[in-house]
PDB file of N, CA and C in Angstrom:
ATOM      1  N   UNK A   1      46.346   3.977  -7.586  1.00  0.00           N
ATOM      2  CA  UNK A   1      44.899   4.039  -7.739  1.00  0.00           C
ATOM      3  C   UNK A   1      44.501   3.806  -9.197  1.00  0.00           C
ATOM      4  N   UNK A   2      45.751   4.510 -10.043  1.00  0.00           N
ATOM      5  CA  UNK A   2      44.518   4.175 -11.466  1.00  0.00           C
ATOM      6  C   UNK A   2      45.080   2.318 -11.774  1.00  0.00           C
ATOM      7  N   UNK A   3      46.155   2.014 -11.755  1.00  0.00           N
ATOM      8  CA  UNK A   3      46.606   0.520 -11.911  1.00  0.00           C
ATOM      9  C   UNK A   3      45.360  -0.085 -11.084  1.00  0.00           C
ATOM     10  N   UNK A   4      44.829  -0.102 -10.059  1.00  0.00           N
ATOM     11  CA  UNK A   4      43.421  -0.668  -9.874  1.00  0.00           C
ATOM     12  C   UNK A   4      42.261  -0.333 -10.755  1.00  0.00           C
ATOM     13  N   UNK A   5      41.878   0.398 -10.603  1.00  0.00           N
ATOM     14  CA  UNK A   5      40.529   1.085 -11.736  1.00  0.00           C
ATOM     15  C   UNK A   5      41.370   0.129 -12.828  1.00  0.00           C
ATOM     16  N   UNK A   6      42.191   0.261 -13.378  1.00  0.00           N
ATOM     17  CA  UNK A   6      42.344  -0.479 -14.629  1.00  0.00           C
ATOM     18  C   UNK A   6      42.080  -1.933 -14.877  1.00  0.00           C
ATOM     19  N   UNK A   7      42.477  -2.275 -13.333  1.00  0.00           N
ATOM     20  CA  UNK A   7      42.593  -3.659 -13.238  1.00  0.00           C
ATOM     21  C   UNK A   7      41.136  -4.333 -13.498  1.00  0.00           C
ATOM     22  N   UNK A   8      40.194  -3.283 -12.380  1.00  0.00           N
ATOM     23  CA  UNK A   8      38.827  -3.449 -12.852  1.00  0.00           C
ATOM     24  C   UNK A   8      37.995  -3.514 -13.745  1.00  0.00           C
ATOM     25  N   UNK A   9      38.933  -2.796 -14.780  1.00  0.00           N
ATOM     26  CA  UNK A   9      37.964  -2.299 -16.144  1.00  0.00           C
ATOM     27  C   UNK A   9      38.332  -3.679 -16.940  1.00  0.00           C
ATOM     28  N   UNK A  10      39.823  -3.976 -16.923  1.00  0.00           N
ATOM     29  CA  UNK A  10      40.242  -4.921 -17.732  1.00  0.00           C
ATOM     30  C   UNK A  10      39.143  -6.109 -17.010  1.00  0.00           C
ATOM     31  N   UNK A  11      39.467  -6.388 -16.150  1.00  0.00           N
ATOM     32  CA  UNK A  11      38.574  -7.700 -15.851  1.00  0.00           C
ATOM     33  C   UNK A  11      37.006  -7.490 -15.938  1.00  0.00           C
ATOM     34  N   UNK A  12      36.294  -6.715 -16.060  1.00  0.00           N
ATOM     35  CA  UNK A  12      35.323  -6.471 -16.280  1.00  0.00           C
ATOM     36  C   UNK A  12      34.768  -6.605 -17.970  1.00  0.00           C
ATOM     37  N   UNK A  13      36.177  -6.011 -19.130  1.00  0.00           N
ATOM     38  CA  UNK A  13      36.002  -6.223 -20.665  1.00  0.00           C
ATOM     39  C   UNK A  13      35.987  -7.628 -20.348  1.00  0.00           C
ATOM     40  N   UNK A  14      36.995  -8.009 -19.966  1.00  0.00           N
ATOM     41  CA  UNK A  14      37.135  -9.819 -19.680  1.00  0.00           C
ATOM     42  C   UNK A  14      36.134 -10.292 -19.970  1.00  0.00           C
ATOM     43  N   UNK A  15      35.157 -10.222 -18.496  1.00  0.00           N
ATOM     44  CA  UNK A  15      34.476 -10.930 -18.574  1.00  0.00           C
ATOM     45  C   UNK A  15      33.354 -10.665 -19.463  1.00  0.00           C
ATOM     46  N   UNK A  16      32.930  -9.291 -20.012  1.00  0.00           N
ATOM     47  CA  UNK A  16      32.289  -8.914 -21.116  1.00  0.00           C
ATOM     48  C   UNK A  16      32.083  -9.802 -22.213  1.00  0.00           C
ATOM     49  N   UNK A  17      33.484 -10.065 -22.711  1.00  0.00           N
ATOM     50  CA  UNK A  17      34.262 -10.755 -23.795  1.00  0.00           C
ATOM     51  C   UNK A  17      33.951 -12.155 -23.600  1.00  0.00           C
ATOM     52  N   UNK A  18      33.938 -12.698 -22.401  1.00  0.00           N
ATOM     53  CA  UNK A  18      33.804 -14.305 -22.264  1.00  0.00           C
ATOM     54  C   UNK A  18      31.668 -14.614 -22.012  1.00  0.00           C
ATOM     55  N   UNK A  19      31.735 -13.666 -21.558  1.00  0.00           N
ATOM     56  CA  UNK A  19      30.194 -13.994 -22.072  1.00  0.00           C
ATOM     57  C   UNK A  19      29.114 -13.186 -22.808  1.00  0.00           C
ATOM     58  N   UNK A  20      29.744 -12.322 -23.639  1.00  0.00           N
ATOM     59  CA  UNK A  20      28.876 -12.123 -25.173  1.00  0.00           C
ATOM     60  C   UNK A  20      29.668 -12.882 -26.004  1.00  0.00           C
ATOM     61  N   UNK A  21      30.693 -13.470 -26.464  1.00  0.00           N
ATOM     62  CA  UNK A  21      31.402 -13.830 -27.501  1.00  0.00           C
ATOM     63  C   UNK A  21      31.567 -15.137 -27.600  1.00  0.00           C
ATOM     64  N   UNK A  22      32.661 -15.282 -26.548  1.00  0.00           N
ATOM     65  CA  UNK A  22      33.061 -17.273 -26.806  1.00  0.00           C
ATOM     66  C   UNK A  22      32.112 -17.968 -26.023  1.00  0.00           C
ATOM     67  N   UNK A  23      30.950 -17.630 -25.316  1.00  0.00           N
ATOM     68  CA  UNK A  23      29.973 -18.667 -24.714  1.00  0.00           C
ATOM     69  C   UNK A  23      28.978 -18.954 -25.904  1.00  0.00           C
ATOM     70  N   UNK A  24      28.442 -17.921 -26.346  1.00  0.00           N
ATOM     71  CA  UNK A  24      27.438 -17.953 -27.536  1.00  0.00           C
ATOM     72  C   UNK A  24      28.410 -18.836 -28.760  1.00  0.00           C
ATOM     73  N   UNK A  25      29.505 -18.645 -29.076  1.00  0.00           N
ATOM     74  CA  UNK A  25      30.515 -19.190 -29.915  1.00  0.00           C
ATOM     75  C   UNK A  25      30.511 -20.705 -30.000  1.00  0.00           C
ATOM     76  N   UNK A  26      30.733 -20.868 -28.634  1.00  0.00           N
ATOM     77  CA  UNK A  26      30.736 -22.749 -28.286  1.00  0.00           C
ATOM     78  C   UNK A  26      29.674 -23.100 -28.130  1.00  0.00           C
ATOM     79  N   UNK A  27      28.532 -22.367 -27.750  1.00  0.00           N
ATOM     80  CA  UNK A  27      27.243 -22.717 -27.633  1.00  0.00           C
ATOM     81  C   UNK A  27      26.829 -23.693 -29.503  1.00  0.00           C
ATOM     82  N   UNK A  28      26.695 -22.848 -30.136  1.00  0.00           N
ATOM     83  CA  UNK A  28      26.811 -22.716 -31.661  1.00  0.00           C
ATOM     84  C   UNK A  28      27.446 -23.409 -32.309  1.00  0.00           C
ATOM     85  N   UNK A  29      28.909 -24.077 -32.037  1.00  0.00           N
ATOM     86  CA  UNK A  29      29.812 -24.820 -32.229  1.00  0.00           C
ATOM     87  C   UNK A  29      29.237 -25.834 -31.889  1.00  0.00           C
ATOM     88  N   UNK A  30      28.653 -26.759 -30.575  1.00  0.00           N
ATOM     89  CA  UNK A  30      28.282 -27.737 -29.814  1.00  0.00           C
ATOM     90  C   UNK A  30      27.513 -28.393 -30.465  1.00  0.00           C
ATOM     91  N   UNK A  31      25.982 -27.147 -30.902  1.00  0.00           N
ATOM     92  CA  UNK A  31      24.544 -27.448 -31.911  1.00  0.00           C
ATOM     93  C   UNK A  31      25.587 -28.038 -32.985  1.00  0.00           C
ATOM     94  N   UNK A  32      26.571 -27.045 -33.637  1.00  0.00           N
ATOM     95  CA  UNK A  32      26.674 -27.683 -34.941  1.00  0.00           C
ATOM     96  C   UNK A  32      27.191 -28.510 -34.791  1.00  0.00           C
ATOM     97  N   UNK A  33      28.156 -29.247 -33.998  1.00  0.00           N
ATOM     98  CA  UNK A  33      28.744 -30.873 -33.614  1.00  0.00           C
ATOM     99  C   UNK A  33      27.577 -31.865 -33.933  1.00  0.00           C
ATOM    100  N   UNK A  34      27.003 -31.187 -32.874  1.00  0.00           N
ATOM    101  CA  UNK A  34      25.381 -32.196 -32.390  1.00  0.00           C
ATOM    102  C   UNK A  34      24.574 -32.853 -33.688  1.00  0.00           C
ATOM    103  N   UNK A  35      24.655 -31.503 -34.460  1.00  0.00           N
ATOM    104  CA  UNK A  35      23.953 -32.040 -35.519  1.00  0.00           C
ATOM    105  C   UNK A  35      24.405 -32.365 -36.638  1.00  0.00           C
ATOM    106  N   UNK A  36      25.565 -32.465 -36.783  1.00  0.00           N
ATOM    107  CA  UNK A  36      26.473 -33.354 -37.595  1.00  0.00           C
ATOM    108  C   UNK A  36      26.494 -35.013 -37.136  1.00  0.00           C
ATOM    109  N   UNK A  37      26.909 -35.163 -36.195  1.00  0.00           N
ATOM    110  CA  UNK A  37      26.890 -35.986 -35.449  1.00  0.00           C
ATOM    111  C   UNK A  37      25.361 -36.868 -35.708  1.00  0.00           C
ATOM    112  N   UNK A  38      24.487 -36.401 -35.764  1.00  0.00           N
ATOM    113  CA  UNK A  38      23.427 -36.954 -35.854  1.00  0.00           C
ATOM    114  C   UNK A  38      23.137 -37.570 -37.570  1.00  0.00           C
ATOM    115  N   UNK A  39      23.197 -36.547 -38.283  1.00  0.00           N
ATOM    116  CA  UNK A  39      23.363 -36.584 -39.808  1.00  0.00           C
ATOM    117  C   UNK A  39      24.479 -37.892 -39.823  1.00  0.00           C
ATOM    118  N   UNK A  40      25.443 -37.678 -39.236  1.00  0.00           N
ATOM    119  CA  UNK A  40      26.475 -39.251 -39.360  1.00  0.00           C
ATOM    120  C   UNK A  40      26.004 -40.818 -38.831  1.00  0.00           C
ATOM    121  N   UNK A  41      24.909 -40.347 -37.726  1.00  0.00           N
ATOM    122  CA  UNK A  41      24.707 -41.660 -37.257  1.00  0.00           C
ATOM    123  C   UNK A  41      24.019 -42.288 -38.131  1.00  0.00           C
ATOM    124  N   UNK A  42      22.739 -41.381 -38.827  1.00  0.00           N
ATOM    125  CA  UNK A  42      21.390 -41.671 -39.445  1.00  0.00           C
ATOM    126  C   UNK A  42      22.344 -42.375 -40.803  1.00  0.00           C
ATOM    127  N   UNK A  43      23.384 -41.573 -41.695  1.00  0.00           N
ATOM    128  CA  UNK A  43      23.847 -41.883 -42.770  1.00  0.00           C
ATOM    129  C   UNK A  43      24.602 -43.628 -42.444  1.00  0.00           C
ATOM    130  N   UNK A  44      24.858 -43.768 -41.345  1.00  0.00           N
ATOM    131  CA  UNK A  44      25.463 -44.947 -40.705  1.00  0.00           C
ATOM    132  C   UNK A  44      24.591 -46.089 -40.824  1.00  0.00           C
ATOM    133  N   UNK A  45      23.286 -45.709 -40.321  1.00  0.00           N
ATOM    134  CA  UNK A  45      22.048 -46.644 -40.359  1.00  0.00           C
ATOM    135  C   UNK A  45      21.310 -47.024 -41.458  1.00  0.00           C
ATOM    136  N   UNK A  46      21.704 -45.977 -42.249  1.00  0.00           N
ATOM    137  CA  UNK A  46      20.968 -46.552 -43.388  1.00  0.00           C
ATOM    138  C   UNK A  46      21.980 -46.970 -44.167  1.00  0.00           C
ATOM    139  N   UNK A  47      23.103 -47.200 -44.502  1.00  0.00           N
ATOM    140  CA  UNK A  47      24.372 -47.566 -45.003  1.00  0.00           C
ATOM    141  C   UNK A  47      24.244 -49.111 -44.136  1.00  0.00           C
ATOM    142  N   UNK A  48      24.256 -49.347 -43.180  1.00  0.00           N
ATOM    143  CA  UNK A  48      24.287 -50.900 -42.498  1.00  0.00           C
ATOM    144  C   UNK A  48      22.830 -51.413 -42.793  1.00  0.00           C
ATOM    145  N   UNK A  49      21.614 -50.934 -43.163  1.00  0.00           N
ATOM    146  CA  UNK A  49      20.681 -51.220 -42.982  1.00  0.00           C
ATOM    147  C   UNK A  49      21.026 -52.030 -44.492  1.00  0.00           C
ATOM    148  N   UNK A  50      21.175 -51.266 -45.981  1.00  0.00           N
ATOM    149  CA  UNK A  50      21.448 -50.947 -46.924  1.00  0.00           C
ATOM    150  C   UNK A  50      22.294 -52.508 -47.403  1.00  0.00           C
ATOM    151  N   UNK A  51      23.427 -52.179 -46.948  1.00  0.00           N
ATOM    152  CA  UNK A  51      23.824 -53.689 -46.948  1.00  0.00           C
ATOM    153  C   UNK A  51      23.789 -54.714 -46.479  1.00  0.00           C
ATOM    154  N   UNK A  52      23.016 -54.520 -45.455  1.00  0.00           N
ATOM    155  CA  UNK A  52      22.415 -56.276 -44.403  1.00  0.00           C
ATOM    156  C   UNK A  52      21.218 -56.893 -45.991  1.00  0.00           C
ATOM    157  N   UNK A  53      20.272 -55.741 -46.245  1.00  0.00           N
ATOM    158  CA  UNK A  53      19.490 -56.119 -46.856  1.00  0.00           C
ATOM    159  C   UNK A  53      19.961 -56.711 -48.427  1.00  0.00           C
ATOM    160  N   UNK A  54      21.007 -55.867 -49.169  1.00  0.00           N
ATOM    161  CA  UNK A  54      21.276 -56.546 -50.267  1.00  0.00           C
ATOM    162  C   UNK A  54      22.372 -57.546 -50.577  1.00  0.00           C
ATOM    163  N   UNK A  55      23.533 -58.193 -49.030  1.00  0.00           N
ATOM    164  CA  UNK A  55      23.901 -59.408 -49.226  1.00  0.00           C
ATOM    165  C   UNK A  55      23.099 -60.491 -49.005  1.00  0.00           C
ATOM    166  N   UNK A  56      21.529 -60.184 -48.345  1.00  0.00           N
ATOM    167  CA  UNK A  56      20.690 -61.492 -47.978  1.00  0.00           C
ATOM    168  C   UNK A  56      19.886 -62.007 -49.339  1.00  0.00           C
ATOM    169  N   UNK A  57      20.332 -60.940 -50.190  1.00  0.00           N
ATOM    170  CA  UNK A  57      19.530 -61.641 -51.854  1.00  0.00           C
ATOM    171  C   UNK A  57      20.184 -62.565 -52.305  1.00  0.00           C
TER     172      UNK A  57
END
């Protein structure tokens, strides 16, 4: 009986643990990808923009 109750409790911190901690975690992680990612494209565009315009002089 208590090896159950335990079993319960453990899977219950478990799942505690998987969604206050590492969901909000990767959530947060993802944004900050996202917006790196974006900062890289924009720096991309204006870097190709940048030199289309000053080999046509």
């Amino acid at each position: 009986m208590s090896r159950v109750v335990m079993a319960v409790l453990g899977a219950l911190l478990g799942l505690f643990v998987l969604f206050n901690f590492l969901l909000p975690l990767l959530a947060g992680l993802f944004k900050l990808v996202l917006i790196v990612g974006v900062i890289a494209l924009l720096v991309f565009v204006v870097v190709t923009v940048m030199s289309k315009s000053s080999r046509s002089e």
